[in-house]
Protein backbone atom coordinates (compact mmCIF):
# COMPACT_ATOMS: atom_id res chain seq x y z
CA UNK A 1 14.91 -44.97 -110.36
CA UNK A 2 12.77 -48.21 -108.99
CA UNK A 3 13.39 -48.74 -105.26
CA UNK A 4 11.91 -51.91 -103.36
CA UNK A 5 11.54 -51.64 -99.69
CA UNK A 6 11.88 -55.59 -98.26
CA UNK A 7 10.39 -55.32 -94.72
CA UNK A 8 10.76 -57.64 -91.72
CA UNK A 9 7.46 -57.13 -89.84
CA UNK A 10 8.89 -59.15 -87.03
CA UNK A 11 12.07 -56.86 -86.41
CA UNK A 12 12.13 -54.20 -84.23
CA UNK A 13 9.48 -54.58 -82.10
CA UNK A 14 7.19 -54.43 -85.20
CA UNK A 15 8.76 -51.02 -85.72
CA UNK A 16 9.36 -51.45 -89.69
CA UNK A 17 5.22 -51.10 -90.73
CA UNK A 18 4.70 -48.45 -88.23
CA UNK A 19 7.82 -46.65 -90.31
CA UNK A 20 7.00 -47.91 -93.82
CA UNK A 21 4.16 -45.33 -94.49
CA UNK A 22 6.82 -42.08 -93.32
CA UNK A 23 9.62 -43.75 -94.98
CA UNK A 24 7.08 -43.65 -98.46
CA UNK A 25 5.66 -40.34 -97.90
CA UNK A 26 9.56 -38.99 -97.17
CA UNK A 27 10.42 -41.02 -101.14
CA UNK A 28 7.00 -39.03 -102.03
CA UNK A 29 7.96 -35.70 -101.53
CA UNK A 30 11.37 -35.83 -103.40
CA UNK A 31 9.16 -37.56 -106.32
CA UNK A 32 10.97 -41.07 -105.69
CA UNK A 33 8.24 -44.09 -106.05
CA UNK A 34 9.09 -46.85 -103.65
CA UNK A 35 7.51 -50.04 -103.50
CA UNK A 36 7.28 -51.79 -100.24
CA UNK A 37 6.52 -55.55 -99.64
CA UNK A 38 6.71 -57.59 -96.37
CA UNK A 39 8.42 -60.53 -95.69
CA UNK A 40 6.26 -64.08 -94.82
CA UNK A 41 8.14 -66.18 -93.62
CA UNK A 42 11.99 -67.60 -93.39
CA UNK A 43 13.88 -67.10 -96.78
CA UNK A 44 11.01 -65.27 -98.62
CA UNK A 45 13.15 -61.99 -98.21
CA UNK A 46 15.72 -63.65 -100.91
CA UNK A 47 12.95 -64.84 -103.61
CA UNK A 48 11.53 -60.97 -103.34
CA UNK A 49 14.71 -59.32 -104.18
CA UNK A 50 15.36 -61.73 -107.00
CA UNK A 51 12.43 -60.94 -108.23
CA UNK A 52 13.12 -57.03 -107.84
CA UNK A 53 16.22 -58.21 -110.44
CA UNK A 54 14.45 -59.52 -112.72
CA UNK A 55 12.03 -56.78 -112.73
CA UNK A 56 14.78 -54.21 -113.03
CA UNK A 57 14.54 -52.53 -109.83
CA UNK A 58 18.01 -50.24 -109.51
CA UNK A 59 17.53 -50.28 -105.29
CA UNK A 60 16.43 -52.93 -102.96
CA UNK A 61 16.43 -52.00 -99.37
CA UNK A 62 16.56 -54.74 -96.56
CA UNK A 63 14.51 -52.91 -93.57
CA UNK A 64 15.23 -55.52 -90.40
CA UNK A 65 18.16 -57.29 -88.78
CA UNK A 66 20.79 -58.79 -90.15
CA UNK A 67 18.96 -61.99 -90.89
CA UNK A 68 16.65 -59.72 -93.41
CA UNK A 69 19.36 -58.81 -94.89
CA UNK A 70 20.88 -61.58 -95.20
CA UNK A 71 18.50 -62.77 -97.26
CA UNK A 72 18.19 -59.33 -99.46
CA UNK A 73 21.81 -59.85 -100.27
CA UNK A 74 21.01 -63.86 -101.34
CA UNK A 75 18.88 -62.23 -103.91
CA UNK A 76 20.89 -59.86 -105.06
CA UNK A 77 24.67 -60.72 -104.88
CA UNK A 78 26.13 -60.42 -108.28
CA UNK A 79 24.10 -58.27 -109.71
CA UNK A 80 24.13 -54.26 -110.40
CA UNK A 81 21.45 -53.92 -107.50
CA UNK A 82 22.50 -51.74 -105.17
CA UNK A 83 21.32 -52.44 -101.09
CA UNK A 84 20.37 -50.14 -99.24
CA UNK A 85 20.02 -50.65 -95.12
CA UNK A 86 17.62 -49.93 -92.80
CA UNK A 87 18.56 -51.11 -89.92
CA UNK A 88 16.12 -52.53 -87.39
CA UNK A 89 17.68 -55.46 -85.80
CA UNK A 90 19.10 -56.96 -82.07
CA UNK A 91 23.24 -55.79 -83.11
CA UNK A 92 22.73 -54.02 -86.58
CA UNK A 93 26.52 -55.11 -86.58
CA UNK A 94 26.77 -54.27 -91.07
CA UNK A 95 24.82 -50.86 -89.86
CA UNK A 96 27.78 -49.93 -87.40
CA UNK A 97 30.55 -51.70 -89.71
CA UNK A 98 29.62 -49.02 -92.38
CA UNK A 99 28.54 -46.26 -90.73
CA UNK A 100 24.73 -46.01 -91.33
CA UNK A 101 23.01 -44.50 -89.07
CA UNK A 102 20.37 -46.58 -86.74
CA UNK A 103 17.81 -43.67 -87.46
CA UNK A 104 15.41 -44.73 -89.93
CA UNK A 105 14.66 -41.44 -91.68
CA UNK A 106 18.67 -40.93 -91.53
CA UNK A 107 19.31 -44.02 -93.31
CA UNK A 108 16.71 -43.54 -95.96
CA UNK A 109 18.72 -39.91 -96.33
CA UNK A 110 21.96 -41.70 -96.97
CA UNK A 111 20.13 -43.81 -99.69
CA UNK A 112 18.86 -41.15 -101.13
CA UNK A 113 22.19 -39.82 -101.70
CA UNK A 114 23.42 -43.32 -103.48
CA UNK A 115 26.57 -43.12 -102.57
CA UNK A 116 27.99 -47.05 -102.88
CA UNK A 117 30.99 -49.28 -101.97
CA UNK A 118 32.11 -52.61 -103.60
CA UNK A 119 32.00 -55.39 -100.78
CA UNK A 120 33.20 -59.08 -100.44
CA UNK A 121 30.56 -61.42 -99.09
CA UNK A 122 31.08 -65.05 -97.94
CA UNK A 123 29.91 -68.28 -99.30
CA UNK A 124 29.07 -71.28 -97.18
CA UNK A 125 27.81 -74.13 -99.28
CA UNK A 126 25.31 -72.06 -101.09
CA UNK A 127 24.08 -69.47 -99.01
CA UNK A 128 26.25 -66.31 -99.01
CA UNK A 129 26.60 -64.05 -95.86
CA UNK A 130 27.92 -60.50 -94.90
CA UNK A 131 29.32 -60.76 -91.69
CA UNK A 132 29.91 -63.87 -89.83
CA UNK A 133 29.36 -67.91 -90.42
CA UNK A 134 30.54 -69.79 -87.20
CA UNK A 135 30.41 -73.54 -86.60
CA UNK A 136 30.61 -75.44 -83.70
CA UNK A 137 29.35 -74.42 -80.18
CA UNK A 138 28.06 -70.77 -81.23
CA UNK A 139 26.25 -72.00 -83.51
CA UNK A 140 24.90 -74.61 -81.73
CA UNK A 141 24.02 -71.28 -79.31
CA UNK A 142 22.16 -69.54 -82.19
CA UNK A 143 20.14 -72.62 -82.73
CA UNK A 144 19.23 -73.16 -79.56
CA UNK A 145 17.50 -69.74 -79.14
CA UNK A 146 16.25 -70.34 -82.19
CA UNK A 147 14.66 -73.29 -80.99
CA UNK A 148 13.72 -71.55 -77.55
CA UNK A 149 15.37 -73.11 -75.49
CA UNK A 150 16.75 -69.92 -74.35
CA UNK A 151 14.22 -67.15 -73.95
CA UNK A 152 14.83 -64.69 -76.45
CA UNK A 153 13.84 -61.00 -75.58
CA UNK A 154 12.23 -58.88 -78.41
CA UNK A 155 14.65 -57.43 -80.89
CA UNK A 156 15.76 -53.66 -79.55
CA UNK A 157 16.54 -55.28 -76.21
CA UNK A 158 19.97 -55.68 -76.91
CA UNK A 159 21.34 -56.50 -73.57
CA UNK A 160 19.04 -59.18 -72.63
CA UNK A 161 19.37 -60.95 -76.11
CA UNK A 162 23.71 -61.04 -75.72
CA UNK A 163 23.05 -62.89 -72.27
CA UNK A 164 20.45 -64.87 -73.81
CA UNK A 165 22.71 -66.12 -76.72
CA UNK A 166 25.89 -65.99 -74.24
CA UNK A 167 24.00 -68.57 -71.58
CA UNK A 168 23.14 -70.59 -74.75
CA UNK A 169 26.69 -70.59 -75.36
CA UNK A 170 27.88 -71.97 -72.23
CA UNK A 171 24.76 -74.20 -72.34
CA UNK A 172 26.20 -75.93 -75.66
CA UNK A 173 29.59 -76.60 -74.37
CA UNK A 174 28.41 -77.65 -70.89
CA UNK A 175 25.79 -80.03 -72.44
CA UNK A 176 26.96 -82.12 -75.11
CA UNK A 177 30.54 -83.41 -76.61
CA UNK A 178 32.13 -80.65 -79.09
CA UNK A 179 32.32 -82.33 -82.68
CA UNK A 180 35.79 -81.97 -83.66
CA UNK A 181 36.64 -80.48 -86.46
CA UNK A 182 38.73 -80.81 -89.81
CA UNK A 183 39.95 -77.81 -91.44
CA UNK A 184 41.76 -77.45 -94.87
CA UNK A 185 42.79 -74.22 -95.62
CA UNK A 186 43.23 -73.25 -99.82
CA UNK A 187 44.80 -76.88 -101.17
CA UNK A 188 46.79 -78.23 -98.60
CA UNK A 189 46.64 -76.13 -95.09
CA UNK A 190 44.99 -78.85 -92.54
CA UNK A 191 43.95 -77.60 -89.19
CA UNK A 192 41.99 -79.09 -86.26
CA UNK A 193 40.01 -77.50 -83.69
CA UNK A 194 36.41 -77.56 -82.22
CA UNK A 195 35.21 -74.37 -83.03
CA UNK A 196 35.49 -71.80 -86.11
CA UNK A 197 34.74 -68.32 -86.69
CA UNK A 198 34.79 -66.62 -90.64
CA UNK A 199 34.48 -62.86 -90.41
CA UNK A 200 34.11 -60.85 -93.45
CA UNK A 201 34.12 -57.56 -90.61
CA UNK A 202 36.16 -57.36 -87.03
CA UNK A 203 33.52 -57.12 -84.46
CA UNK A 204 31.05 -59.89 -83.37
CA UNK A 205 28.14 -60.06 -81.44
CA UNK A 206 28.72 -56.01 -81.14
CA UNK A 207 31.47 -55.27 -79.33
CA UNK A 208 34.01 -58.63 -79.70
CA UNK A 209 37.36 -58.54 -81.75
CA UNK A 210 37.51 -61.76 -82.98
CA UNK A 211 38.70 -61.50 -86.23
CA UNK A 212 40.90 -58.12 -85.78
CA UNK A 213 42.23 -57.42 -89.09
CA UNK A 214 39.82 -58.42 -90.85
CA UNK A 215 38.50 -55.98 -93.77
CA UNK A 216 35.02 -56.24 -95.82
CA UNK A 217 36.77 -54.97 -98.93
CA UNK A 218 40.12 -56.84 -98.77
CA UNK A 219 39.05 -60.05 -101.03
CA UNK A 220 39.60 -62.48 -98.17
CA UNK A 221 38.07 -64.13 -95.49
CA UNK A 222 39.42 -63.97 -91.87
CA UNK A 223 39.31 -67.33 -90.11
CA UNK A 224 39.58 -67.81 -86.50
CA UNK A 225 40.33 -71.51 -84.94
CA UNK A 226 39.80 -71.94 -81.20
CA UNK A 227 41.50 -75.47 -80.44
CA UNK A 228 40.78 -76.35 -77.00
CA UNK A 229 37.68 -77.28 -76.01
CA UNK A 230 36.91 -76.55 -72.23
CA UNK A 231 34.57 -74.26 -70.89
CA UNK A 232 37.25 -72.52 -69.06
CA UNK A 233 39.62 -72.18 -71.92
CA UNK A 234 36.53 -71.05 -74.53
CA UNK A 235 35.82 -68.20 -70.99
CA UNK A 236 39.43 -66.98 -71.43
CA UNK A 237 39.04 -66.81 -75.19
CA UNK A 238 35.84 -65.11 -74.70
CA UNK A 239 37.37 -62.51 -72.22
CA UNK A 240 40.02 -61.83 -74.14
CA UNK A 241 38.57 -61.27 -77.72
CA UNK A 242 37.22 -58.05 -76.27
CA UNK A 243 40.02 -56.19 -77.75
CA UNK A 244 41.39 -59.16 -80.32
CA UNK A 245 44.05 -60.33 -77.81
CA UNK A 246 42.81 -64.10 -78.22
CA UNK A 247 44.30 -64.52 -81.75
CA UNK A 248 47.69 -64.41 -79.44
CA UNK A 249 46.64 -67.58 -76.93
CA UNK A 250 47.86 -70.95 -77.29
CA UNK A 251 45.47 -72.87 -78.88
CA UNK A 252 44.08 -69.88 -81.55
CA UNK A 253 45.39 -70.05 -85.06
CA UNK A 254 44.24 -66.91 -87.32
CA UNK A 255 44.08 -67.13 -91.62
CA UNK A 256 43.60 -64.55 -94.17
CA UNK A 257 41.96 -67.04 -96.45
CA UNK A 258 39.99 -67.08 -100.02
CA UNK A 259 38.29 -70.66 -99.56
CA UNK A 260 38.54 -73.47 -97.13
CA UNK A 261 36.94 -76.76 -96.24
CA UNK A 262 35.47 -77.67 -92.41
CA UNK A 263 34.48 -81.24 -92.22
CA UNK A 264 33.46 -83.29 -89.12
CA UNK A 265 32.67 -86.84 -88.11
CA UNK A 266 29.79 -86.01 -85.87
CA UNK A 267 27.75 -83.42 -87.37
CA UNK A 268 28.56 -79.77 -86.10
CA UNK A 269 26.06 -76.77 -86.37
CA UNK A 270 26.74 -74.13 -88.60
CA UNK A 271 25.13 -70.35 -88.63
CA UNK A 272 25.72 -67.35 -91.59
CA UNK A 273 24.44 -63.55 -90.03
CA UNK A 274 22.92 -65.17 -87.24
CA UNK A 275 20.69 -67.91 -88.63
CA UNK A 276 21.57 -71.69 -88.48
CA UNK A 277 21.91 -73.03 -91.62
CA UNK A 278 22.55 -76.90 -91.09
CA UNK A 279 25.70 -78.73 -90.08
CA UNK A 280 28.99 -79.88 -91.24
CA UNK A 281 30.23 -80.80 -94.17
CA UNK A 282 30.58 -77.30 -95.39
CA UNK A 283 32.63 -75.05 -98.72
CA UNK A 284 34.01 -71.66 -97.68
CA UNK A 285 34.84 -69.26 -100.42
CA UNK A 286 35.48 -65.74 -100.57
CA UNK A 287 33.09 -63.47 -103.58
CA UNK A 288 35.14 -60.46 -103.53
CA UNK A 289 33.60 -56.98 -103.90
CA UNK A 290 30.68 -58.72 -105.53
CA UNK A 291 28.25 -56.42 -103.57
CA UNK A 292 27.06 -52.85 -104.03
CA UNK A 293 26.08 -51.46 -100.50
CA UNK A 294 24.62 -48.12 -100.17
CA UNK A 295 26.41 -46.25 -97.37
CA UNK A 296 27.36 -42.62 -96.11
């Protein structure tokens, strides 16, 4: 078995090179070789693991948050690869979603027992994601910290980052007009609203409901609509998708969906697993169980 080990260096607090040398020795002793190689710079996670399938690698694990892997899963989506998760990040939202444990040597021991599930991943234009892709004024949050505009605590500080991206939140809607949005759902579905959430899982940002019955195996895509767009109404919403009541408010529309199409006439942010990834026009489509995840 070949196993590549795609570090973050930046996540956790610099916690993943501290742990890469235990995490080889622990491969070591059950006479496992593991390759490890550390991520640059943005996107270079995604031209590693395609080159760990051309080389023929059976494993590639994505040791970070869940922009590392993210990327990992860009390299490796449609192929026999298998991903394996360490999970180092802010949320580690795909970590809780399946069950691996935030323990480092605990999640290399539920790689090392290979047991895999067949998951659906998201598409936005080209870049495929895992959990979430939002556009409109949560993204425009994500960009902003980002940018620093917020101040972003270091990852493992999980509190502090939520009310950093939260404040960022409120900071988009309070500072500039929402772009309103155009939303065709499969052929002929046509929606409008001013801000949109895809979830491939239920929770967002940790502990939020917002797409409630939503499934990662399922083969669709759950799409959330919020329609109004007030800072008081988007507070209520907000409030109240603590336990997936919001899909019930006036002014929320919720679709299983396998594609759809979200078009603007001013240009609206976009973000996939928590990194922004442009602006509007954008291609949503559903790649069902096109993912091998390595999980308990």
């Amino acid at each position: 078995m070949k196993i590549l080990l795609i570090i973050n260096p930046a996540a956790g607090g610099g916690k993943p090179v501290f742990m890469a040398e235990k995490i080889a020795a622990m491969f070591k002793r059950r006479n496992i070789k593991i390759d490890i190689v550390k991520t640059e710079k943005k996107g270079h996670g995604t031209k590693l693991a395609k080159e760990a399938v051309r080389k023929r690698y059976n494993v590639v694990i994505a040791m970070g948050g869940e922009g590392t892997i993210n990327e990992v899963l860009n390299g490796i989506v449609k192929t026999k690869v298998k991903l394996g998760i360490i999970p180092l990040g802010t949320e580690n939202i795909m970590a809780t979603e399946l069950g691996i444990p935030f323990d480092p040597i605990q999640a290399c021991k539920v790689i090392l027992k290979g047991k895999t599930k067949m998951v659906d991943v998201g598409r936005v234009n080209n870049r495929y994601f895992l959990t979430w892709a939002t556009i409109g004024y949560q993204a425009d949050a994500i960009h902003n910290v980002e940018r620093g505009l917020l101040y972003k605590m270091r990852s493992g500080q999980r509190f502090f980052n939520r009310i950093s991206v939260i404040l960022s939140g409120a900071f988009a809607l309070l500072s500039k007009p929402m772009a309103k949005l155009s939303i065709t759902i499969g052929k002929n579905k046509h929606r409008v609203g001013y801000s949109v959430f895809i979830g491939n899982i239920q929770k967002y940002g940790g502990n939020f409901q917002v797409a409630p019955y939503a499934k990662i195996d399922d083969g669709y895509l759950d799409l959330c609509i919020l329609q109004r767009k007030d800072l008081i109404e988007n507070l209520k919403y907000f409030v109240a998708g603590y336990d997936g009541k919001h899909i019930y408010f006036e002014g929320v529309e919720y679709h299983k969906i396998k594609k759809a199409r979200i078009v603007s006439f001013d240009p609206a942010m976009v973000q996939v697993d928590g990194d922004s990834m442009g602006t509007t026009p954008v291609e949503v489509k559903v790649a069902p169980k096109s993912l091998r995840v390595i999980v308990p």
